[in-house]
N, C-alpha and C. Protein backbone atom coordinates (compact mmCIF):
# COMPACT_ATOMS: atom_id res chain seq x y z
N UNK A 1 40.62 99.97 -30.73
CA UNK A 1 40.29 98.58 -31.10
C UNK A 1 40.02 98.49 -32.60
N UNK A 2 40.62 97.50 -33.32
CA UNK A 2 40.30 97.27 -34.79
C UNK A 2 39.00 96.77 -34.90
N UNK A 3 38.29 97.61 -36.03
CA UNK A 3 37.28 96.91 -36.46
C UNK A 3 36.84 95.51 -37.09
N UNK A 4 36.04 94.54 -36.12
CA UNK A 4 35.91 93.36 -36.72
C UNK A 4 35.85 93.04 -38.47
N UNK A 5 34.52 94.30 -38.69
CA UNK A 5 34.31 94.58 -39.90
C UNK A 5 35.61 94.48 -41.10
N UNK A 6 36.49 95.65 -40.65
CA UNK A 6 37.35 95.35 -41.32
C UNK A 6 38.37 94.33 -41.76
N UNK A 7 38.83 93.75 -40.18
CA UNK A 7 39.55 92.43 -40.81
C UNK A 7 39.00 91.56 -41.67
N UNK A 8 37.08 91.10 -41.57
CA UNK A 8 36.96 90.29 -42.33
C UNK A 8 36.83 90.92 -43.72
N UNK A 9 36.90 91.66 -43.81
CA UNK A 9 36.82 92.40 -45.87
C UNK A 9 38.18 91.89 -46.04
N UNK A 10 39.30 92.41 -45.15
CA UNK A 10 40.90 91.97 -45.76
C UNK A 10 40.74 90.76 -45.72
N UNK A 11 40.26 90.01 -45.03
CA UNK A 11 40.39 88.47 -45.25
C UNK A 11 39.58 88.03 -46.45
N UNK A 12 38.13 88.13 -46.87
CA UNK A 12 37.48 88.16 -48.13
C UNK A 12 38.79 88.93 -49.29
N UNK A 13 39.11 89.80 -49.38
CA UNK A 13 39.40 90.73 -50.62
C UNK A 13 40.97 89.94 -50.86
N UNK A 14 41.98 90.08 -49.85
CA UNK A 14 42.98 88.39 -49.50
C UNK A 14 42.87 87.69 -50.26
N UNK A 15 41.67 86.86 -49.64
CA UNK A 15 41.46 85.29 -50.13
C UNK A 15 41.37 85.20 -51.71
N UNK A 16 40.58 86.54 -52.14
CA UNK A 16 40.04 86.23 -53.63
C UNK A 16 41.08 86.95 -54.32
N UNK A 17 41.87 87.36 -54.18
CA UNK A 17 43.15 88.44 -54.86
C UNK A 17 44.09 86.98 -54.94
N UNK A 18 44.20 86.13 -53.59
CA UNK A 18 45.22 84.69 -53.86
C UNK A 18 44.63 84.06 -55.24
């Protein structure tokens, strides 16, 4: 199972790299 944790950092680190 993927860590929740992690998707939301890629989604934070994502958002602010767009």
């Amino acid at each position: 199972m993927i860590s929740f944790g992690k998707v939301v950092v890629f989604l934070v680190v994502y958002s602010v790299l767009e």
